[in-house]
Protein backbone atom coordinates (compact mmCIF):
# COMPACT_ATOMS: atom_id res chain seq x y z
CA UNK A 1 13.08 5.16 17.24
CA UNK A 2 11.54 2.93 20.21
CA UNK A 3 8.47 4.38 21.50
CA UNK A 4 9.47 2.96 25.21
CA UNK A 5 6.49 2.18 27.46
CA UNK A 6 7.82 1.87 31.09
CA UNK A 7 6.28 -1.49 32.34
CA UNK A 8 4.98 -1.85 35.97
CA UNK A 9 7.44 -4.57 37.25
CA UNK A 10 6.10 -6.19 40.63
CA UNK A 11 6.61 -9.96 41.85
CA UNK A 12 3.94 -11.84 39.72
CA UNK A 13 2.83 -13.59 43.35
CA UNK A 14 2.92 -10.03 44.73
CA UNK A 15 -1.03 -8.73 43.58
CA UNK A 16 -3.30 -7.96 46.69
CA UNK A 17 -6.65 -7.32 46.16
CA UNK A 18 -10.05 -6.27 48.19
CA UNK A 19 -12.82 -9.01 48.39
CA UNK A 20 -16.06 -6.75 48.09
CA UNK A 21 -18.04 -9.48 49.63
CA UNK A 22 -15.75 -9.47 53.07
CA UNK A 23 -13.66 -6.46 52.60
CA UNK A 24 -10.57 -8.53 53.19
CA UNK A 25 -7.53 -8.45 51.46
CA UNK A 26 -6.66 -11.68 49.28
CA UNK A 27 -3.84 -12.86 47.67
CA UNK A 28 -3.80 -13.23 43.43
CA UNK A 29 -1.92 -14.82 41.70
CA UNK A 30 -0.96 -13.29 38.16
CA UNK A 31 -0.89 -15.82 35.36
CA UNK A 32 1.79 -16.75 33.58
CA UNK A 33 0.24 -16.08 30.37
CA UNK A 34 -0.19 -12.69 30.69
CA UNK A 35 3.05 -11.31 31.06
CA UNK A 36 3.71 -10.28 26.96
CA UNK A 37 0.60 -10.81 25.37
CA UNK A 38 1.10 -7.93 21.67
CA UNK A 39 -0.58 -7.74 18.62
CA UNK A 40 2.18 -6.75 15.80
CA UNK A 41 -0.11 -5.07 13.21
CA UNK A 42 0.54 -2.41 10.16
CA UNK A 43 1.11 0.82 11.60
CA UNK A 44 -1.40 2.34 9.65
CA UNK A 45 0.31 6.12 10.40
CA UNK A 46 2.83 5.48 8.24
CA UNK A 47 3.94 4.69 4.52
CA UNK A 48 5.12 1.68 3.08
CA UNK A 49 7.84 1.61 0.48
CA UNK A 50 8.44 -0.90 -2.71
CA UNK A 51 5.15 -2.56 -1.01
CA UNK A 52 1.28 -2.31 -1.40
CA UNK A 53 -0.51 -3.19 2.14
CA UNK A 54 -4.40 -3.82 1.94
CA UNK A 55 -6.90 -5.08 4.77
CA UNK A 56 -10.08 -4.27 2.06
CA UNK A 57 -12.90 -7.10 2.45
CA UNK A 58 -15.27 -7.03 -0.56
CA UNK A 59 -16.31 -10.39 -2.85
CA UNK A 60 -13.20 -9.54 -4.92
CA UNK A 61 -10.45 -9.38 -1.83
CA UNK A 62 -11.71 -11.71 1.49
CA UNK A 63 -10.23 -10.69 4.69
CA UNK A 64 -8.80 -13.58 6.18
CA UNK A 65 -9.04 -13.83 9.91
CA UNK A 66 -6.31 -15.36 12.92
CA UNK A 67 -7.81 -16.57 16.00
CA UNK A 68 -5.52 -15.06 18.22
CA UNK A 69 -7.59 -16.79 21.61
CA UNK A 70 -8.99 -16.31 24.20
CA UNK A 71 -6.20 -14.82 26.78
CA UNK A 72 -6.42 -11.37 24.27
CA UNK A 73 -8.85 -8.64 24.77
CA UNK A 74 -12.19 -9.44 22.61
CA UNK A 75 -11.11 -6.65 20.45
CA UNK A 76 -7.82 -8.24 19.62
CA UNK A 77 -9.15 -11.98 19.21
CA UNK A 78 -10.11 -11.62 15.67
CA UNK A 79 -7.11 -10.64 14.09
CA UNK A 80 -7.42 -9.30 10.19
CA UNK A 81 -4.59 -10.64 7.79
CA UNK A 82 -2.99 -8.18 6.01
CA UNK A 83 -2.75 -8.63 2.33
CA UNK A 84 0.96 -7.53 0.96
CA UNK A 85 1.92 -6.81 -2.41
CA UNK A 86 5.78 -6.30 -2.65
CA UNK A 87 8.96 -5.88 -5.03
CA UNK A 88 11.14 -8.12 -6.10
CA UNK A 89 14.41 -6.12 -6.80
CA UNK A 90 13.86 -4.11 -4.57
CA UNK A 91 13.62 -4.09 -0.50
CA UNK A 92 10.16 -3.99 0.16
CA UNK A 93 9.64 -1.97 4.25
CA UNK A 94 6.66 -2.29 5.76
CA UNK A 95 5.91 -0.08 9.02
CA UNK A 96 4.68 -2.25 11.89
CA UNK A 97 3.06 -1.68 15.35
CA UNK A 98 3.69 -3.23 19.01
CA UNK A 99 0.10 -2.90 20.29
CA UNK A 100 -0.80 -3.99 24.22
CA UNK A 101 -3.22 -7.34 23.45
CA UNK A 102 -4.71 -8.03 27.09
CA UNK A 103 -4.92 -5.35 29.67
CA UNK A 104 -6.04 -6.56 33.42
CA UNK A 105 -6.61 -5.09 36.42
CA UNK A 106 -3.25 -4.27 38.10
CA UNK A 107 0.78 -5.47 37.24
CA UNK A 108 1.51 -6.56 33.55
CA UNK A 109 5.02 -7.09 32.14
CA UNK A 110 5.29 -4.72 29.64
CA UNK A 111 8.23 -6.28 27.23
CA UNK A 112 8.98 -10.07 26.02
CA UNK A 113 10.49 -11.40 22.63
CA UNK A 114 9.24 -11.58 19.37
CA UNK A 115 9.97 -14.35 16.46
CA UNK A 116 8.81 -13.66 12.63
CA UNK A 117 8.85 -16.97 10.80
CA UNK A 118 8.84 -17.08 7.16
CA UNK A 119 6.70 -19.95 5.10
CA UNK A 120 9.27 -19.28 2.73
CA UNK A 121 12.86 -20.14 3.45
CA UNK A 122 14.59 -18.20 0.71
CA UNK A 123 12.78 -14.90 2.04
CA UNK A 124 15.49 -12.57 4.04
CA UNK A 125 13.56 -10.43 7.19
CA UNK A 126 15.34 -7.57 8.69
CA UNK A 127 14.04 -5.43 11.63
CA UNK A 128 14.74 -1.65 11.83
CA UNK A 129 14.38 0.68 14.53
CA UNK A 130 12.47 3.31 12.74
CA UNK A 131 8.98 4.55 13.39
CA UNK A 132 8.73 4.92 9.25
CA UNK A 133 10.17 4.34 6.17
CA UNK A 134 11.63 7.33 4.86
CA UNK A 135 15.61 5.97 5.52
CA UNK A 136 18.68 4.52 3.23
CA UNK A 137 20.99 2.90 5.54
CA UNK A 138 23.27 2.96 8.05
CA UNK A 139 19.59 2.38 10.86
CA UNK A 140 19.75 0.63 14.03
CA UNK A 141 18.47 -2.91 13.97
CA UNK A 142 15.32 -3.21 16.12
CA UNK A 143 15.53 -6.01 18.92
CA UNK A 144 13.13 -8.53 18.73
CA UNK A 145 14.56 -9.69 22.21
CA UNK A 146 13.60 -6.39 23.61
CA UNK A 147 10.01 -6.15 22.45
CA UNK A 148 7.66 -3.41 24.15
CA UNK A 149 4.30 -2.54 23.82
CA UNK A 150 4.15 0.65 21.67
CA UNK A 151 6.94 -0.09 19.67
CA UNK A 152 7.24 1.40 16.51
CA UNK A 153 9.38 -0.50 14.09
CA UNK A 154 9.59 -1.21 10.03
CA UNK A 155 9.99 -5.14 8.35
CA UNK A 156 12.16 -5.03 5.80
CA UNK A 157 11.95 -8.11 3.32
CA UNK A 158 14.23 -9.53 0.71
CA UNK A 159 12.44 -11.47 -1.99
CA UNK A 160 14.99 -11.28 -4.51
CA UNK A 161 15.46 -14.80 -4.56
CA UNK A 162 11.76 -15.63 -5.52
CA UNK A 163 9.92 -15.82 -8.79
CA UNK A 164 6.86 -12.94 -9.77
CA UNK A 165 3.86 -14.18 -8.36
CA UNK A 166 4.99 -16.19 -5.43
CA UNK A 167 2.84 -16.25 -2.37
CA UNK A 168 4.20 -16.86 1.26
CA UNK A 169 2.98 -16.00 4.59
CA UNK A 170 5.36 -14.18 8.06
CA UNK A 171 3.82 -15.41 11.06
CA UNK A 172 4.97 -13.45 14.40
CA UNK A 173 5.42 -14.96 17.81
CA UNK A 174 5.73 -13.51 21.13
CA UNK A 175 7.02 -15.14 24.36
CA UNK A 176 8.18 -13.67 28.16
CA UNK A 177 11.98 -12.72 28.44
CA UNK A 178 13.50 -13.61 31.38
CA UNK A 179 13.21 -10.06 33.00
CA UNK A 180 14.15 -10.98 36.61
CA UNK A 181 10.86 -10.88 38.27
CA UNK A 182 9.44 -13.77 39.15
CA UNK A 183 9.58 -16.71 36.90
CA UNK A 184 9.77 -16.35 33.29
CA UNK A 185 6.59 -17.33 31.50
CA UNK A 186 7.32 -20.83 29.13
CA UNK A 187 4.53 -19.47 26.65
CA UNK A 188 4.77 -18.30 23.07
CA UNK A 189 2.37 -17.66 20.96
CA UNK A 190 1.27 -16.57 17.55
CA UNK A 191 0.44 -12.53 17.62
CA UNK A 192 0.57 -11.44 13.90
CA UNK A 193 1.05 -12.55 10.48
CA UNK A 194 0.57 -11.19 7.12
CA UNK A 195 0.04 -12.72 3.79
CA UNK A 196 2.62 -11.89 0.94
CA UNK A 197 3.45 -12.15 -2.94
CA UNK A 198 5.59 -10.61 -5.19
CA UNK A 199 4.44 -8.77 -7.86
CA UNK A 200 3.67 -10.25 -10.79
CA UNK A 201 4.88 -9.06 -14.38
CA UNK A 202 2.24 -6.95 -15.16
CA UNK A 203 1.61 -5.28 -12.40
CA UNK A 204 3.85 -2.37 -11.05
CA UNK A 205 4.52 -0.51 -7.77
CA UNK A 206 4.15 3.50 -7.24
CA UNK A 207 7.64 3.35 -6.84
CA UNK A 208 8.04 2.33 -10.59
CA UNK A 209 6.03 5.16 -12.06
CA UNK A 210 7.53 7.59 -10.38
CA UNK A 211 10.45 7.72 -12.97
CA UNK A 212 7.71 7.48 -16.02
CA UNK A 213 5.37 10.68 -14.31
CA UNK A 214 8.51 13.01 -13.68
CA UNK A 215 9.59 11.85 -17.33
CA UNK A 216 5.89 12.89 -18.13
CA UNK A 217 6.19 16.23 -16.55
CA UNK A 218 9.43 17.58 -18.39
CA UNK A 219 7.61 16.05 -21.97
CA UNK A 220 3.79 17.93 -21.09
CA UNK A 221 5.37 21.01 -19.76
CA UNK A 222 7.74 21.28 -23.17
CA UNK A 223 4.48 20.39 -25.68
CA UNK A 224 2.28 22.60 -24.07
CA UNK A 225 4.24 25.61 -25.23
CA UNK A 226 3.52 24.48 -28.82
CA UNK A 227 7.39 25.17 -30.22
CA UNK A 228 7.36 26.07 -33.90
CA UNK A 229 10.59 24.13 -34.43
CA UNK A 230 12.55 21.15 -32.29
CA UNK A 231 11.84 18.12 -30.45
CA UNK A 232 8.43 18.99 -28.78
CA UNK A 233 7.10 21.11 -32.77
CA UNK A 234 5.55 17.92 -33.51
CA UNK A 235 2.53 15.93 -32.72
CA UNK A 236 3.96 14.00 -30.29
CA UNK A 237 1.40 11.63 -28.78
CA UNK A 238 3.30 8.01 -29.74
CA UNK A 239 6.68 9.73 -28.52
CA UNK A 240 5.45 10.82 -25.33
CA UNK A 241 3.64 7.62 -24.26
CA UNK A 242 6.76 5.99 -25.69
CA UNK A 243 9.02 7.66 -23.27
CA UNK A 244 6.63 6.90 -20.37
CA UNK A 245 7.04 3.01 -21.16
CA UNK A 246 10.35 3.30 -21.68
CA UNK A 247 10.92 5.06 -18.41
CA UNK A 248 9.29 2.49 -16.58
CA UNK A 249 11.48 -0.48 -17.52
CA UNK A 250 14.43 1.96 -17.47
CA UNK A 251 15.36 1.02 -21.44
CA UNK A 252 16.43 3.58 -23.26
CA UNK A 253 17.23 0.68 -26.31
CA UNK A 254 13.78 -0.27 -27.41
CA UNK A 255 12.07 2.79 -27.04
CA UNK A 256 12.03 6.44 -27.55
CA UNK A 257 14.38 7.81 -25.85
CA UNK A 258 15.56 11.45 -25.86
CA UNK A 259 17.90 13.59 -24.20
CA UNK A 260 16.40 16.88 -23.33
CA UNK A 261 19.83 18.33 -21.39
CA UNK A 262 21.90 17.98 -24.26
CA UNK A 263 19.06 18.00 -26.94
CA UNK A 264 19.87 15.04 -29.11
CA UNK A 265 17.82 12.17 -30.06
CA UNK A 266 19.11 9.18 -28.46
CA UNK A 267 16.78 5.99 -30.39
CA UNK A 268 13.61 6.04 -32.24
CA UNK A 269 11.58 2.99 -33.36
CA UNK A 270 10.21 3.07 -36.78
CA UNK A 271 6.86 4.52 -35.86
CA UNK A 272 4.57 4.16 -38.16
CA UNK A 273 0.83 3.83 -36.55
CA UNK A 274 0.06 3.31 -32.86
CA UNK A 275 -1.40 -0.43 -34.03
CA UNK A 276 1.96 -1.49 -35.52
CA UNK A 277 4.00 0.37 -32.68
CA UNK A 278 1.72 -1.81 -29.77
CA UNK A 279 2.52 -5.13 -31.96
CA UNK A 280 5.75 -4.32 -31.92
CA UNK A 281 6.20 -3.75 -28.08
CA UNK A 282 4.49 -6.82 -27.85
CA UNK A 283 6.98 -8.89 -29.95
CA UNK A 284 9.54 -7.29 -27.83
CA UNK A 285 8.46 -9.15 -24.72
CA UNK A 286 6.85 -6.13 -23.01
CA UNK A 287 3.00 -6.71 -23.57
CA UNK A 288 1.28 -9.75 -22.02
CA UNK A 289 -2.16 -9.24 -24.26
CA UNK A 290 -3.19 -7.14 -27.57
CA UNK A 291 -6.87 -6.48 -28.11
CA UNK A 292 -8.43 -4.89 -30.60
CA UNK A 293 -12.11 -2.94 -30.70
CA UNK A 294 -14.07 -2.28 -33.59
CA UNK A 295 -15.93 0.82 -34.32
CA UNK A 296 -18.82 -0.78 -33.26
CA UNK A 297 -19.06 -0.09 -29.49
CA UNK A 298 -19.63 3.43 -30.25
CA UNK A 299 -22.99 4.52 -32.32
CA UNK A 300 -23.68 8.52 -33.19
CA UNK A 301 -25.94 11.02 -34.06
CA UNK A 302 -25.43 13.35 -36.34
CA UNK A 303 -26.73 16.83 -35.65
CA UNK A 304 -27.04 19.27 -38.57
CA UNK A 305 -27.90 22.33 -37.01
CA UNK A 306 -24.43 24.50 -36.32
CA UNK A 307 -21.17 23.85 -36.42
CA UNK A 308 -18.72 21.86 -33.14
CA UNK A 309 -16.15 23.66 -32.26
CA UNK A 310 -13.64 22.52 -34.82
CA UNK A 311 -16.01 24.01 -37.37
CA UNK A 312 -17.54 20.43 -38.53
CA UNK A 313 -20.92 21.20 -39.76
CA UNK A 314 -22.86 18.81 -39.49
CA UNK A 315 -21.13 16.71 -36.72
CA UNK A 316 -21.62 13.75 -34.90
CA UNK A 317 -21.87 13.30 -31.55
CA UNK A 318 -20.63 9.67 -30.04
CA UNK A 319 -22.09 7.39 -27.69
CA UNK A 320 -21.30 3.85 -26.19
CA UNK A 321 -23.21 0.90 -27.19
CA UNK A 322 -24.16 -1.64 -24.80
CA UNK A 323 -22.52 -4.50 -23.91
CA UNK A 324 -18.94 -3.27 -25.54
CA UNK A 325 -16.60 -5.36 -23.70
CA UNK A 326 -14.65 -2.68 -22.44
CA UNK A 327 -14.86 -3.17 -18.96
CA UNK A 328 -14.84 -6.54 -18.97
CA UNK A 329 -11.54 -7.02 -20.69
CA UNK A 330 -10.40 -4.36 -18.22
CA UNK A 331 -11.84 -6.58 -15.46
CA UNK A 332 -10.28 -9.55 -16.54
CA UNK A 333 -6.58 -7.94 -17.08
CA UNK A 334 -6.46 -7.10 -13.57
CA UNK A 335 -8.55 -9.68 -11.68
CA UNK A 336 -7.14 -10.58 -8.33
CA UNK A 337 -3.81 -8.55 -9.27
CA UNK A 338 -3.19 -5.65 -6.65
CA UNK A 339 -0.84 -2.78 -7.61
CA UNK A 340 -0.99 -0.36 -10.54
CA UNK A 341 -1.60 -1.72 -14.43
CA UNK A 342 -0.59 0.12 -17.79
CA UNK A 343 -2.40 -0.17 -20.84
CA UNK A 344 -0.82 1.04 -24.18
CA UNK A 345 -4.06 2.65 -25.96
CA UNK A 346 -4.53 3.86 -29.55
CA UNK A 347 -8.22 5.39 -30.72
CA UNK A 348 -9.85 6.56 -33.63
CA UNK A 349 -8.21 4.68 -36.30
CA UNK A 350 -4.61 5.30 -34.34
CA UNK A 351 -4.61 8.69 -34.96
CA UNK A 352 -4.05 9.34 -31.39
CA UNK A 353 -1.77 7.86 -28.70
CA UNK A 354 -2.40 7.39 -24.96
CA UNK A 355 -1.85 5.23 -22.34
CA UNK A 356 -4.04 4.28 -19.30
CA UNK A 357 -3.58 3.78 -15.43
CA UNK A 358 -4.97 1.32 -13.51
CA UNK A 359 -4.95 1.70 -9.79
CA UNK A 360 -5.86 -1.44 -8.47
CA UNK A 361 -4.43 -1.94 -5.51
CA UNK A 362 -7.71 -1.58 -3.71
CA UNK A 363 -9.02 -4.83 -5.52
CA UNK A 364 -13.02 -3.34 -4.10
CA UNK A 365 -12.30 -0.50 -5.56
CA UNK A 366 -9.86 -0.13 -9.02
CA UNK A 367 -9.84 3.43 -10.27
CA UNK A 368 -8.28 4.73 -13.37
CA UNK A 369 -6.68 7.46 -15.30
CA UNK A 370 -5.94 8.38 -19.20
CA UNK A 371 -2.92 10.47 -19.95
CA UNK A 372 -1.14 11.77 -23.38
CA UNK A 373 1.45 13.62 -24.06
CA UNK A 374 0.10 16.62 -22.53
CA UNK A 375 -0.59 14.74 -19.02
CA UNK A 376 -3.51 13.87 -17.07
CA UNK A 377 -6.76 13.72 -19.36
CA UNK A 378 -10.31 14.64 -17.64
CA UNK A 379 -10.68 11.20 -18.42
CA UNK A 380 -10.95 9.11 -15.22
CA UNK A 381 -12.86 7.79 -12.22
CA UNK A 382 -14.34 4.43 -11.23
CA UNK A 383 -13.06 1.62 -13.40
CA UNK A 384 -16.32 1.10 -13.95
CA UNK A 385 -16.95 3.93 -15.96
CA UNK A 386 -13.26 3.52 -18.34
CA UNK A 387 -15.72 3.26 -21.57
CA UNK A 388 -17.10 6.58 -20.85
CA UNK A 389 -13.63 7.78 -20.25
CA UNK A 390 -12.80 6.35 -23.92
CA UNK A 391 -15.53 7.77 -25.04
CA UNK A 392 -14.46 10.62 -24.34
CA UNK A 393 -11.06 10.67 -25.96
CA UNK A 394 -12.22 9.50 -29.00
CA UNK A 395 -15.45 12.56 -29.55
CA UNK A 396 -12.51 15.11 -29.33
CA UNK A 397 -10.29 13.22 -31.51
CA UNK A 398 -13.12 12.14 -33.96
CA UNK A 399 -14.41 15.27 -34.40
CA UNK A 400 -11.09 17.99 -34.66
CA UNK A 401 -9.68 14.80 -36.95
CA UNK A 402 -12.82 15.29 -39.58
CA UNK A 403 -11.62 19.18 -39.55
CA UNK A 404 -8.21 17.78 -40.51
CA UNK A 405 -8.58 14.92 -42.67
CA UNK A 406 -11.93 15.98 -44.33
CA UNK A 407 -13.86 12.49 -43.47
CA UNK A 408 -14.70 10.43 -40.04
CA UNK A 409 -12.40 8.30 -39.34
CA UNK A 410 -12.83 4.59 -37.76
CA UNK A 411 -13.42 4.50 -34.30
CA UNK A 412 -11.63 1.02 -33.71
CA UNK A 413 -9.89 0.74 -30.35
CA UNK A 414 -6.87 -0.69 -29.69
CA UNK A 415 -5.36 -1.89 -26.32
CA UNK A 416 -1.68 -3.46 -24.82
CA UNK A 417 -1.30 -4.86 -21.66
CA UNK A 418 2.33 -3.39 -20.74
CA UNK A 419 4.44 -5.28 -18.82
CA UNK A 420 8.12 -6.23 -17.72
CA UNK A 421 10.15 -8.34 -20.00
């Protein structure tokens, strides 16, 4: 709720002050144009929902700065633009903050009006009076006409009417109300704005992967026990990331779906390799870009003194060539694209199935993380270092696979951008 902050209300004409030069009292006159002078900013103590909110300034994301002028504070003059990522089905709510811009010596009207203005017309703003976003419905609407510095408040925005990837800016205006002391100040002026798009295809909100992780957790928790018999008996590394994607984009048509309450297979694909199955989810409309690897990133040496743990003897031990192209097609996927990324990934030949995430929404600094069917790998860091974390995956596989198979396998790679139909 409102966060009041009781305004000292005196006759703007009323101000006496002490010369120090002739220790007389003068009379000052209060400008107009300080009566409601805010800054409406991110409140920056609370979460965001169905929205991504960034004020990062590196080469890849530039800040962009509002002049806000001279009558603010020198603190508040060079007002940072926030960069906002948000849904488009959903109601994105963003938690703002009623900050005091200019504070002189003695009175200041403490409360005016605020305006948000859209660049967008077919964007729908609501205002509620909330000091975060953890609400349904059913919340008081937050008067703009009542504005007070302190306020805590959440911007709710509609962009169901726009295409994926449209940009648009909210600009916020404050003026005087007519509060009944003294004359009512005729200025208004710009005291926030934020920069906007909605997320494109291939990009996807924390919101989203909530339902694919708690999907996750019931599938890892179930293959972990190693069942001799059932659903989870199997190796069941295309199934599980399967699921996951299928989770995501809440059809249960096109891929693997199954129902673990009443145990009974609800729809299989025709898996046959994790190559074919990424083609396939391709075709379907849910991968923007296939890429394929060869061997040849990774070199080896083979060691012939003892056996590896999966009783290989001798064994090989992997590393990553230079210049592989890994990052850089990971780069390029995600350039200037804030939010989270999924990437559909097969090693060794497909013999094992995983899928990687992509946290980009700090475009200075993208992390990942590589999960199978079992959950969260060891795999992960700095996207900088995702061929390492490859790497990684495929020693393990590459080695217990000779153990299995009775040869090394191919190392090729192979990678699916995932995205929404």
């Amino acid at each position: 709720m409102k966060n009041k902050v009781t305004a000292l209300r005196l006759p703007k004409e009323s101000l006496v002050r002490l010369n120090m030069n002739t220790n007389k009292k003068i009379l000052v006159n209060i400008s107009d144009r300080y009566d409601f002078l805010p800054v409406v900013k991110i409140n920056g103590n609370e979460t965001s929902k169905n929205a991504i909110i960034s004020l990062s300034d590196c080469t890849e994301s530039k800040t962009e700065y509002l002049n806000l002028g001279s009558d603010y504070d020198k603190e508040w003059r060079n007002y940072p633009i926030a960069n906002i990522v948000i849904a488009k089905n959903s109601i994105a709510k963003v938690p703002l903050l009623v900050k005091m811009g200019y504070d002189p010596i003695g009175p200041q009207d403490g409360d005016g009006v605020l305006e948000f203005r859209s660049s967008n017309a077919s964007v729908r703003l609501n205002y509620i009076d909330n000091d975060d976003t953890d609400y349904d419905s059913r919340e008081d609407k937050y008067d703009l006409k009542d504005a007070e510095y302190g306020d805590e408040f959440v911007l709710e925005i509609d962009a169901k009417a726009l295409a994926r990837g449209t940009k648009f800016s909210i600009s916020v205006y404050a003026s005087d109300d007519s509060d009944g002391w003294g004359k009512t100040s005729g200025r208004k002026g710009i005291c926030g704005k934020f920069n906007v798009k909605v997320v494109e295809k291939d990009v996807f909100l924390e919101e989203e992967l909530k339902k694919g992780f708690d999907l996750l957790s019931i599938i890892s928790q179930a293959h972990r026990k190693q069942p001799k018999e059932g659903e989870y008996s199997v190796n069941y590394c295309m199934q599980g990331a399967d699921r996951f994607l299928g989770a995501i984009v809440e059809n249960q048509k096109d891929f693997y779906t199954y129902d673990d309450k009443n145990g009974t297979l609800v729809y299989s694909p025709n898996f046959t390799t994790a190559i074919a199955r990424a083609k396939e989810i391709k075709a379907l409309g849910y991968g923007l870009d296939y890429k394929e690897f060869g061997g040849n990133i990774f070199g080896f040496q083979e060691i012939i003194s003892g056996e590896d743990v999966y009783g290989n003897n001798p064994t090989r031990n992997l590393f990553l060539r230079n210049n592989n192209g890994i990052y850089d097609y990971f780069k390029l996927m995600i350039k200037n694209k804030r939010g989270i990324h999924i990437f559909y990934l097969s090693i060794v030949d497909a013999l094992h199935t995983l899928f990687v995430i992509v946290d980009n929404k700090d475009l200075c600094n993208p992390t990942y993380k590589i999960y199978d069917e079992d959950g969260e790998s060891s795999s992960k860091g700095s996207l900088k270092t995702i061929g390492d974390g490859i790497l990684k995956q495929s020693q393990w596989v590459y080695t217990w696979t000779k153990s299995k198979l009775g040869y090394w396998a191919k190392l090729n790679v192979s990678l699916l951008k995932f995205q929404r139909k």
